[in-house]
Protein backbone atom coordinates (compact mmCIF):
# COMPACT_ATOMS: atom_id res chain seq x y z
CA UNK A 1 -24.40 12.23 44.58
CA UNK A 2 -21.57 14.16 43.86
CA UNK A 3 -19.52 11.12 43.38
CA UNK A 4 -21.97 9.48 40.85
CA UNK A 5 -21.85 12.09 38.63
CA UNK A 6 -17.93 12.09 38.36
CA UNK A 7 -18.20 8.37 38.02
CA UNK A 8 -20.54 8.83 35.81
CA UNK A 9 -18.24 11.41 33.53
CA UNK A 10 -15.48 9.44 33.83
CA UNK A 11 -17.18 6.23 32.01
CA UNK A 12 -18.41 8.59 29.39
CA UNK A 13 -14.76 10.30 28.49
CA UNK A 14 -13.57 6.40 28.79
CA UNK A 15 -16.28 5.31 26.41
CA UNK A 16 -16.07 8.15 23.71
CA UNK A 17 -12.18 7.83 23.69
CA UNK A 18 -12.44 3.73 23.07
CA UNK A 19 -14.77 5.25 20.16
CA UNK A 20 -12.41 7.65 18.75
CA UNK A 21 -9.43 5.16 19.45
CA UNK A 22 -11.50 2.66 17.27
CA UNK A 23 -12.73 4.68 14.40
CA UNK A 24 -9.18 5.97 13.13
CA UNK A 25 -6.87 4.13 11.11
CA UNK A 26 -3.61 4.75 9.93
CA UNK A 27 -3.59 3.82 6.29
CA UNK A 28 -6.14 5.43 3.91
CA UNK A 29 -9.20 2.98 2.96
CA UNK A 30 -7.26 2.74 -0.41
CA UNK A 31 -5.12 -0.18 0.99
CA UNK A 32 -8.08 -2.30 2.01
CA UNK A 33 -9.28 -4.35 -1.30
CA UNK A 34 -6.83 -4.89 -4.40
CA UNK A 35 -7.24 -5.75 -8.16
CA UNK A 36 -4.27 -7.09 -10.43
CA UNK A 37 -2.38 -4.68 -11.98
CA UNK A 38 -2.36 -3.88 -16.24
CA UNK A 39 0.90 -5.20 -16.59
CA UNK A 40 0.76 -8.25 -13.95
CA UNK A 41 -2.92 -9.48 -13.41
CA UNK A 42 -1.27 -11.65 -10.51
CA UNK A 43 0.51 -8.47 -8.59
CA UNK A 44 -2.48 -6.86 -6.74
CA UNK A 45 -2.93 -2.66 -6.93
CA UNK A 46 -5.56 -0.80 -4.79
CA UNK A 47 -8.96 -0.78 -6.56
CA UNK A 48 -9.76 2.59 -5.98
CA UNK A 49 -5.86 3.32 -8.12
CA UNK A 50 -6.31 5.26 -10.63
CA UNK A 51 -3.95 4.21 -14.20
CA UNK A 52 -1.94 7.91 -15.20
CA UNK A 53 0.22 5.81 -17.24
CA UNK A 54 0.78 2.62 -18.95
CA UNK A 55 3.76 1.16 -20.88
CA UNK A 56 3.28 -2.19 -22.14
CA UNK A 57 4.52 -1.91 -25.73
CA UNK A 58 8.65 -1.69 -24.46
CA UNK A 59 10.78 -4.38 -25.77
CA UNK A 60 12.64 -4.11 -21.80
CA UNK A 61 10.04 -3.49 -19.21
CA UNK A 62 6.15 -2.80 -19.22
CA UNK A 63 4.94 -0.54 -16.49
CA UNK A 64 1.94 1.02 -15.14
CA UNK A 65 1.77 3.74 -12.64
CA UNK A 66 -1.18 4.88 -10.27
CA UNK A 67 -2.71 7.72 -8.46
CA UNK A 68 -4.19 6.67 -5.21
CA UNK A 69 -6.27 8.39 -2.72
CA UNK A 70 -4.21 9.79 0.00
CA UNK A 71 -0.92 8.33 -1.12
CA UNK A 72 0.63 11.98 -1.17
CA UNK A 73 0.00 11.87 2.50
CA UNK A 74 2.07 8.58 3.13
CA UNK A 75 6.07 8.50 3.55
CA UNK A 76 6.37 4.61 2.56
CA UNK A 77 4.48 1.82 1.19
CA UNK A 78 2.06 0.61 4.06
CA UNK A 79 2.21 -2.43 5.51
CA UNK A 80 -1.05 -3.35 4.62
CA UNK A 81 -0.18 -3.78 0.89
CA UNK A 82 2.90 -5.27 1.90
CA UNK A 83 1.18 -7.79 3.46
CA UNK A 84 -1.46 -8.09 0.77
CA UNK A 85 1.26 -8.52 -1.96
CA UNK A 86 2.49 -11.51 0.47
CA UNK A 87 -0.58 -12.94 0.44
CA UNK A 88 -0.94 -12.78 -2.90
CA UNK A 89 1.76 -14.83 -3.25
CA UNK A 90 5.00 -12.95 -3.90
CA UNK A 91 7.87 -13.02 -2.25
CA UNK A 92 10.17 -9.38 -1.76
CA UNK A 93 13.75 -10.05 -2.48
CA UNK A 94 15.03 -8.66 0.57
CA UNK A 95 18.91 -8.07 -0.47
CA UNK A 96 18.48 -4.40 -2.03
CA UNK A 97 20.58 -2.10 -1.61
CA UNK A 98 18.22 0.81 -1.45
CA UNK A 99 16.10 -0.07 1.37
CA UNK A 100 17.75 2.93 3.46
CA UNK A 101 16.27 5.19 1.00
CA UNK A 102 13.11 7.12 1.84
CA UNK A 103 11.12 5.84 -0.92
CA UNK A 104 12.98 2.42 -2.07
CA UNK A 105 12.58 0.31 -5.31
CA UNK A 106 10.82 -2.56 -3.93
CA UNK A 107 11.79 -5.74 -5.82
CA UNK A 108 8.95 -8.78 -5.64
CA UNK A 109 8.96 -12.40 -7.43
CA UNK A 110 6.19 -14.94 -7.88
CA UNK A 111 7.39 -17.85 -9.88
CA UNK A 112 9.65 -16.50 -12.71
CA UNK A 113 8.57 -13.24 -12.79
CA UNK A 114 10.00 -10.46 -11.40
CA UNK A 115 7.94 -6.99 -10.08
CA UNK A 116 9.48 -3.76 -9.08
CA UNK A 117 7.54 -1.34 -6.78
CA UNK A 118 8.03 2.15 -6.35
CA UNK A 119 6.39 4.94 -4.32
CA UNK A 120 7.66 8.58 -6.02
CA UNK A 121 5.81 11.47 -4.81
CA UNK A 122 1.66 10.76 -5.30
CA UNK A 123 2.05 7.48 -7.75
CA UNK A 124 2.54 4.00 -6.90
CA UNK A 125 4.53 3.02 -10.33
CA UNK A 126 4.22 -1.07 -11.11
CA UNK A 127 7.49 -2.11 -13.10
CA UNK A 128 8.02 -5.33 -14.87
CA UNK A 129 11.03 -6.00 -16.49
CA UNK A 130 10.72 -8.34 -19.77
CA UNK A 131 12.76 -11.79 -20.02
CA UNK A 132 15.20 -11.84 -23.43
């Protein structure tokens, strides 16, 4: 008897920690489902991103930057928008020099145009500089 019961308690710590193993995530919910961002319909942004500021007027670069939930709590860019931004079709440039830096300008190109990604602080900051 004794013996089922620790079986038993054993399958149910087992069971609940699959459960809690399962229902965590490490990126914020915010990384899950993308729009196209003001400035570059084609360069997707979280949905639930919030515009603070837009710049499209510039004769150099047109830029809009984002709150998003729970970005304060992040140290990088996660990989799931990384590999969102990939599948939407752009390409990083991977010889930057800044990469080492904790929060690097991330430079992205579709075509002919050109995207630079930032994380600073709590705002995700879409940059796109304008041909001559």
């Amino acid at each position: 008897m004794k013996r089922k019961v620790s079986l038993f308690a054993f399958c149910l710590f087992c069971s609940s920690l699959l459960l809690l193993t399962g229902c965590t995530s490490e990126e914020p919910s915010s990384w899950a489902v993308y729009d196209g961002a003001t400035v570059e319909e084609s360069f997707p942004v979280p949905q639930e991103a919030s515009k603070t500021e837009v710049t499209a007027n510039n004769t150099k670069i047109s830029y809009v930057r984002y709150s998003v939930p729970g970005l304060d709590s992040l140290d990088r860019i996660p990989q799931a928008y990384l590999d969102a931004i990939q599948a939407w079709g752009w390409t990083e440039q991977t010889d930057q020099e800044n990469l080492d830096d904790p929060n690097p300008l991330l430079i992205f190109s579709k075509g002919e145009t050109t995207v630079h990604l930032s994380l600073e602080g709590s705002y995700l900051t879409v940059l796109v500089p304008k041909e001559n």
